[in-house]
Protein backbone atom coordinates (compact mmCIF):
# COMPACT_ATOMS: atom_id res chain seq x y z
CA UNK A 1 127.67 -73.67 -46.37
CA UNK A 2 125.56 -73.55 -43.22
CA UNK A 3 123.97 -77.02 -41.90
CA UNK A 4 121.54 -77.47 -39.72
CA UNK A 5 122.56 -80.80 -36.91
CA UNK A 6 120.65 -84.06 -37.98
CA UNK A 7 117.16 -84.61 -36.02
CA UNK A 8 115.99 -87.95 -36.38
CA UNK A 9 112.80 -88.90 -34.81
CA UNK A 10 112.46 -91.86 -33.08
CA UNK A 11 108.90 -94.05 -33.55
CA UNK A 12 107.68 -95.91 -30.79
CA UNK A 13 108.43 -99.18 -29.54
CA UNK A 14 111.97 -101.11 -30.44
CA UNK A 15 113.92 -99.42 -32.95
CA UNK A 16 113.99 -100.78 -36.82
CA UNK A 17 116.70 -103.33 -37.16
CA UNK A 18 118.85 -100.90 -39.13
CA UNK A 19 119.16 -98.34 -36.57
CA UNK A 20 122.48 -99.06 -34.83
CA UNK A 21 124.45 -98.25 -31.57
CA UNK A 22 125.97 -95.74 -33.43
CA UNK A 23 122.63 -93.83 -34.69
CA UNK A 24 121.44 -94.08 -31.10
CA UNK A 25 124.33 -92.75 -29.69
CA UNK A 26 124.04 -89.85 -32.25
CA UNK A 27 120.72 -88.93 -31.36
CA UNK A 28 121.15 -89.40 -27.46
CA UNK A 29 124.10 -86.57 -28.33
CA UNK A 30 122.10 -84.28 -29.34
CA UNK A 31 119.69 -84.50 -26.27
CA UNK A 32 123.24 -83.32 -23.97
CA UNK A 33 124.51 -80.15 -23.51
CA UNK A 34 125.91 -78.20 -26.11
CA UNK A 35 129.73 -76.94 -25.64
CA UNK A 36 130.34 -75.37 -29.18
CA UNK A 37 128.84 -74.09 -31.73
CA UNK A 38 129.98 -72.60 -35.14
CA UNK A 39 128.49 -70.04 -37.19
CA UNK A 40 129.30 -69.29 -40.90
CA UNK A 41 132.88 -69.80 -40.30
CA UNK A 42 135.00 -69.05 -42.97
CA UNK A 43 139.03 -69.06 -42.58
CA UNK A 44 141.46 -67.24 -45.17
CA UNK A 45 145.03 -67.89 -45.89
CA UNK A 46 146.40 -64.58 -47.56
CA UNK A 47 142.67 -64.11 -49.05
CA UNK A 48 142.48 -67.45 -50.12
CA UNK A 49 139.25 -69.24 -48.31
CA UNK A 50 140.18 -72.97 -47.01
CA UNK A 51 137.50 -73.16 -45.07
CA UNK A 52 133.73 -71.74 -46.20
CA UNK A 53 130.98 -70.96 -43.97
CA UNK A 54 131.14 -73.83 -41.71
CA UNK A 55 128.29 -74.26 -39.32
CA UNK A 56 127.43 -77.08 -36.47
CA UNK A 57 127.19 -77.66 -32.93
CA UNK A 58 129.61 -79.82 -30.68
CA UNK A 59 127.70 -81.95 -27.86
CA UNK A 60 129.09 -83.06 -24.45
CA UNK A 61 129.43 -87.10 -24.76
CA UNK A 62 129.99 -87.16 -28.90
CA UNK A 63 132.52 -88.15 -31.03
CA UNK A 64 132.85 -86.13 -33.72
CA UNK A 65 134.82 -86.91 -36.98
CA UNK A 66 136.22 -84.71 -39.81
CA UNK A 67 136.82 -86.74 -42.58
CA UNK A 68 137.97 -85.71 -46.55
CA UNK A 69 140.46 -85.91 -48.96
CA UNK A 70 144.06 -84.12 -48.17
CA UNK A 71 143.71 -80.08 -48.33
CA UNK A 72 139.54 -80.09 -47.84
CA UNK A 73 140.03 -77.90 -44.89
CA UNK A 74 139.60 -80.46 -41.82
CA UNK A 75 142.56 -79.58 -40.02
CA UNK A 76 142.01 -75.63 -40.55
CA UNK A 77 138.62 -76.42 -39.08
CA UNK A 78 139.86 -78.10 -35.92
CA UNK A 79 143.09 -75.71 -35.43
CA UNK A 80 140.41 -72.39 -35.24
CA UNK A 81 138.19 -74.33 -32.32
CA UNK A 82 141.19 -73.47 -30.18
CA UNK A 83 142.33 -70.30 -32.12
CA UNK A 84 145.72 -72.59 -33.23
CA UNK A 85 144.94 -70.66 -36.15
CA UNK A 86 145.45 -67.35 -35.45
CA UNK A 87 149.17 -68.20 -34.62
CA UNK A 88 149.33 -68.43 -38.51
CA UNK A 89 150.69 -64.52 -39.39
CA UNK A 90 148.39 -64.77 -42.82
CA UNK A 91 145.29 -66.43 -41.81
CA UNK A 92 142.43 -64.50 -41.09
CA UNK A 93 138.36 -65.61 -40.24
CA UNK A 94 135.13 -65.05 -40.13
CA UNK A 95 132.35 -66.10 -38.60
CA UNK A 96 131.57 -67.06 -34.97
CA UNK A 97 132.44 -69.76 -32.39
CA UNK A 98 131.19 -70.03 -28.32
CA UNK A 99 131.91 -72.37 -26.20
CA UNK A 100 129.37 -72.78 -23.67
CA UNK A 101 127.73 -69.59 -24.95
CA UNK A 102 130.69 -67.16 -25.02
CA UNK A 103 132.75 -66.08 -27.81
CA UNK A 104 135.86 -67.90 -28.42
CA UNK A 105 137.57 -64.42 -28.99
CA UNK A 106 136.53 -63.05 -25.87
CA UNK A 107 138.24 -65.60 -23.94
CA UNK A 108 141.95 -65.96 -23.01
CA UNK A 109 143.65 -68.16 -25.53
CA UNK A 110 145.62 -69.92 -23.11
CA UNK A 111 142.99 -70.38 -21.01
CA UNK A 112 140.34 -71.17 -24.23
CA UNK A 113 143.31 -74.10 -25.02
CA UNK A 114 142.95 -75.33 -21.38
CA UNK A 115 139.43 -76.18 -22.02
CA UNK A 116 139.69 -77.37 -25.34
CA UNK A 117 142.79 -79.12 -25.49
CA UNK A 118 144.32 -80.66 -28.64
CA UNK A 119 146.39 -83.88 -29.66
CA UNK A 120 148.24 -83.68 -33.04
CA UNK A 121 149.21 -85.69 -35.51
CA UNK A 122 152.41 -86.71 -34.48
CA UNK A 123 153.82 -87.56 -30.71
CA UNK A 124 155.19 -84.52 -28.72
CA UNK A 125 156.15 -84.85 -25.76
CA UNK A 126 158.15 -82.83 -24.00
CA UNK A 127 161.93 -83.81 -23.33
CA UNK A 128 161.57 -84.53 -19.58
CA UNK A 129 160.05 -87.44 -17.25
CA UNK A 130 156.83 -89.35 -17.64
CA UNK A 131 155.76 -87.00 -14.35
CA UNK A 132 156.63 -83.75 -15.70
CA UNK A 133 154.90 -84.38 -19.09
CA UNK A 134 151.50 -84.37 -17.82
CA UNK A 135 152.77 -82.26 -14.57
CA UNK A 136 153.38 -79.68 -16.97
CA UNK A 137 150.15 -79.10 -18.68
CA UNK A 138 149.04 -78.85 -14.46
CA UNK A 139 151.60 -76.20 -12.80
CA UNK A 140 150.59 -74.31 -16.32
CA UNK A 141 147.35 -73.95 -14.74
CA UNK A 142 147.99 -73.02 -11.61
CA UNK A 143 148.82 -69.23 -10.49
CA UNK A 144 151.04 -70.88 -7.53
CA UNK A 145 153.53 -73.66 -8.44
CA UNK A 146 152.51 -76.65 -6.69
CA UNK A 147 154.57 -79.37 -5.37
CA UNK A 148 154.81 -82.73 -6.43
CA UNK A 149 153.31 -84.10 -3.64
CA UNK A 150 150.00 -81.99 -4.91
CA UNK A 151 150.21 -83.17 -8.13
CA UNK A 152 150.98 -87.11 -7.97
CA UNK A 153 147.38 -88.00 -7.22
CA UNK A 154 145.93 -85.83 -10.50
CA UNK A 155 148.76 -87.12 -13.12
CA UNK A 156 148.07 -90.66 -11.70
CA UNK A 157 144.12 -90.19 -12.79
CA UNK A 158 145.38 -88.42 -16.13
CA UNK A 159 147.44 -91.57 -16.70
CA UNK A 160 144.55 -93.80 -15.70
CA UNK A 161 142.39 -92.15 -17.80
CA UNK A 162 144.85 -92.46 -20.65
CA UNK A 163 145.50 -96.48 -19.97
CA UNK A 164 149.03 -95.87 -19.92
CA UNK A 165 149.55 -95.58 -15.69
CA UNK A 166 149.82 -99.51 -15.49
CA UNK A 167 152.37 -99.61 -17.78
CA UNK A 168 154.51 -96.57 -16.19
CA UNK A 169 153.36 -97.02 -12.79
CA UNK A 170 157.40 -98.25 -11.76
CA UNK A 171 158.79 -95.48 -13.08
CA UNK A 172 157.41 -92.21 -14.07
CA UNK A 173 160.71 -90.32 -13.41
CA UNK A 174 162.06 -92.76 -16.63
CA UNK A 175 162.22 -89.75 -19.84
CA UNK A 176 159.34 -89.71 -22.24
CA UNK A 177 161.20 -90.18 -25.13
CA UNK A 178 162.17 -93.38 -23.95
CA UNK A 179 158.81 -94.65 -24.58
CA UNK A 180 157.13 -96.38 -27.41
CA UNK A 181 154.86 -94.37 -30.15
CA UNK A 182 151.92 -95.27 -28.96
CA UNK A 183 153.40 -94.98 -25.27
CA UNK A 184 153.90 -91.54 -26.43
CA UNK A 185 150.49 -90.62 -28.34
CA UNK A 186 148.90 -91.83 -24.88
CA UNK A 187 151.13 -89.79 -23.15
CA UNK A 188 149.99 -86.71 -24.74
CA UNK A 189 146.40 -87.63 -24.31
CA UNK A 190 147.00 -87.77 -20.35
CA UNK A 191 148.63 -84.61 -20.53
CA UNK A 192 145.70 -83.07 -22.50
CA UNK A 193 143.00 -84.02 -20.65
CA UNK A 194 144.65 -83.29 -17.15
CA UNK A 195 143.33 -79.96 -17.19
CA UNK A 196 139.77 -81.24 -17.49
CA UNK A 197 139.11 -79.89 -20.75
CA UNK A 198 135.40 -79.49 -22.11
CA UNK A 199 136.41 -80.76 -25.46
CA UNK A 200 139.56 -82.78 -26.78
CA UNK A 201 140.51 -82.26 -30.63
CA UNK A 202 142.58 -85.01 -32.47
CA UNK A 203 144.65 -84.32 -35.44
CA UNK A 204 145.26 -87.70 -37.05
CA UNK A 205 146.01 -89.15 -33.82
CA UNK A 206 146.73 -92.61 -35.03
CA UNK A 207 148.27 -92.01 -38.38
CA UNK A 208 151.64 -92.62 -36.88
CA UNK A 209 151.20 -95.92 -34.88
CA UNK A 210 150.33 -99.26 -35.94
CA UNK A 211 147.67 -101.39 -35.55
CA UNK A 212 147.60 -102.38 -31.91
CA UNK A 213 148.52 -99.02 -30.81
CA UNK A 214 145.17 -97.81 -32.82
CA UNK A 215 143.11 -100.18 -31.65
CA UNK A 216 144.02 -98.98 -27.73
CA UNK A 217 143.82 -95.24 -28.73
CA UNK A 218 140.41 -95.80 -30.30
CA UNK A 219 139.18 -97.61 -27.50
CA UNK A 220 140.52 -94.89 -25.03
CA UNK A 221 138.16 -92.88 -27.27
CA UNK A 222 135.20 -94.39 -26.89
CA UNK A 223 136.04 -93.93 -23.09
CA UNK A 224 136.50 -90.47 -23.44
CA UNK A 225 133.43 -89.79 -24.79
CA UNK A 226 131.38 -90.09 -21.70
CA UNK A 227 133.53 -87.66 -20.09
CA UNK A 228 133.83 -84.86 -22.72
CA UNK A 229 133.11 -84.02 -26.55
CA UNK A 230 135.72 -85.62 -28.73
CA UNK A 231 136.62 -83.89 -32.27
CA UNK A 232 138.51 -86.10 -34.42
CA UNK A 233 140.26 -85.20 -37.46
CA UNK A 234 140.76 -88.91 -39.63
CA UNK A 235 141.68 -89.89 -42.97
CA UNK A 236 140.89 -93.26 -42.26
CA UNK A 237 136.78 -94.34 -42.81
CA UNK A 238 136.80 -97.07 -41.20
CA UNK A 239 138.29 -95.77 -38.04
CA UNK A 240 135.48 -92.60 -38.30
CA UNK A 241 132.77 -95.33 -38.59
CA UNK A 242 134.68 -97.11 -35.53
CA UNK A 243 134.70 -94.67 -33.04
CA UNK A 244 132.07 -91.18 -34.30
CA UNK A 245 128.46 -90.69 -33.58
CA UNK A 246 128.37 -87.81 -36.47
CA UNK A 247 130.40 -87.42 -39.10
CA UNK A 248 130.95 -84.29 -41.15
CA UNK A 249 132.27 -84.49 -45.01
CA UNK A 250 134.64 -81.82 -46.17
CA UNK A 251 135.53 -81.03 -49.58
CA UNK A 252 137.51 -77.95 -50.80
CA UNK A 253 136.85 -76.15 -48.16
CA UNK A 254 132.64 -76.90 -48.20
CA UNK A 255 131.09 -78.53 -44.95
CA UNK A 256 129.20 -81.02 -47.55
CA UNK A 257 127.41 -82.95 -45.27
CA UNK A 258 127.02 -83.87 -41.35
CA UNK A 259 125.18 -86.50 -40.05
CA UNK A 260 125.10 -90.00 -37.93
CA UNK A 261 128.24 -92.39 -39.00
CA UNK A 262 125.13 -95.12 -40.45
CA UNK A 263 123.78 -92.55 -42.34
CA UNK A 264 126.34 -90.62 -43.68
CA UNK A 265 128.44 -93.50 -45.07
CA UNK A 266 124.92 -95.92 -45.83
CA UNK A 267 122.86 -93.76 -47.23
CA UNK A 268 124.63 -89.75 -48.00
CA UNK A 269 122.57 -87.13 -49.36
CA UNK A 270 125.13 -85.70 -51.82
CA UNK A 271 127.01 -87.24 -54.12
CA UNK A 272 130.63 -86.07 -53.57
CA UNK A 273 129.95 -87.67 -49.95
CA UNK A 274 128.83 -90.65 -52.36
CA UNK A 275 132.07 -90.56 -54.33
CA UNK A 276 134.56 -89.94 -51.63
CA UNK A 277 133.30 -92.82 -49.47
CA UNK A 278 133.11 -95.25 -52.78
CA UNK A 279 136.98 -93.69 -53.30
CA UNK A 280 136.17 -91.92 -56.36
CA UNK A 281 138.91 -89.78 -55.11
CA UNK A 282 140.65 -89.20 -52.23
């Protein structure tokens, strides 16, 4: 199901009192650069569609959320932005993505991952130092392996990017592991958007942690957005009304509905966005 990015025009003078930060933000988003766009994409397991002609458009400085009930395709979705997919010996697609106008399939796929890095669902980092995690994702990048000395400056602005340096500053030769989840969910952000990726995709990013852990990872979120275009995968509606400016609706497989977080859970068009969002089913 092919749909066409929300336009909302804007009268003159102040805006109506129920036009929020959010729907602003939305708008403004559309007004920026695009970095992706998707065209009619479908994605097959053995034959099997889970996702169905999926189109939209990812803009620089948006946060964009995936939300639906378990098995609705959102994950699918997010995995083929990076072509995560593909690693999948039965899945198959159709369709087209670009990023920045060029095919996603014409592009190196490690190189496609180092501009549109991913953090999944649950913590991973690697079993070695603080450093070395977010080193890593660095000396993969570069065709000469550069010394530490070289990198110390760029994983301390990955870590202060991630809000985690102050809290590691003493010791980032002390092992990964050692830290807490949500230590370790930051950690993985820092190491993901070392590279300087155009876009950053989030698998359930907070599903794992608890409460004050979200709170700091949806705040470093809202950060991020200024920076780069977030995708954000999210069972959780509140969280999706929290931190996107758009918010698409999956449902087995269909791309429903996309539009501004006010509009899409005050006032949706269709009425299995009406149903999910009431939790008619889930």
């Amino acid at each position: 199901m092919s749909i066409d990015p929300l336009i909302i025009d804007r009268p003159e003078g102040p805006p109506a009192p129920h036009v929020t930060s959010n729907t602003l933000r939305a708008v403004a988003s559309q007004t920026r650069p695009e970095r992706m766009r998707l065209s009619d994409i479908s994605v097959f397991y053995d034959g099997v569609p889970a996702v169905r002609q999926a189109s939209l458009s990812i803009h620089q400085g948006e946060v964009l959320a995936l939300i639906g009930p378990s098995g609705c395709g959102k994950t699918t979705l997010l995995r083929t932005l990076n072509r995560l997919t593909e690693l999948t010996p039965n899945a198959s697609h159709s369709g087209r993505i670009t990023l920045d106008g060029d095919d996603i399939h014409e592009l190196e796929d490690t190189r496609l991952r180092t501009r549109v890095s991913m953090v999944f669902q649950q913590p991973n980092p690697f079993p070695m130092s603080i450093f070395d995690n977010v080193a890593f994702a660095l000396r993969e990048q570069s065709r000469r392996r550069p010394r530490r000395r070289e990198l110390e400056p760029l994983v301390t602005q990955a870590l202060q990017r991630a809000g985690l340096y102050d809290e590691v500053r003493d010791n980032l030769d002390r092992p990964a592991l050692r830290l807490s989840g949500g230590q370790q969910q930051r950690l993985c952000i820092a190491r993901a958007i070392a590279t300087e990726p155009e876009i950053l995709l989030m698998d359930e990013p907070c599903s794992a942690l608890d409460p004050r852990s979200t709170a700091v990872i949806e705040k470093l979120i809202l950060q991020l957005r200024s920076e780069l275009a977030v995708v954000i995968v999210t069972h959780n509606l509140q969280q999706a009304r929290r931190v996107a400016d758009r918010v698409a609706f999956m449902y087995l497989g269909d791309l429903v509905e996309l539009g501004t977080a006010d509009q899409l859970f005050d006032a949706p068009r269709e009425e299995r966005t009406r149903d999910y969002i009431a939790g008619a089913f889930g």
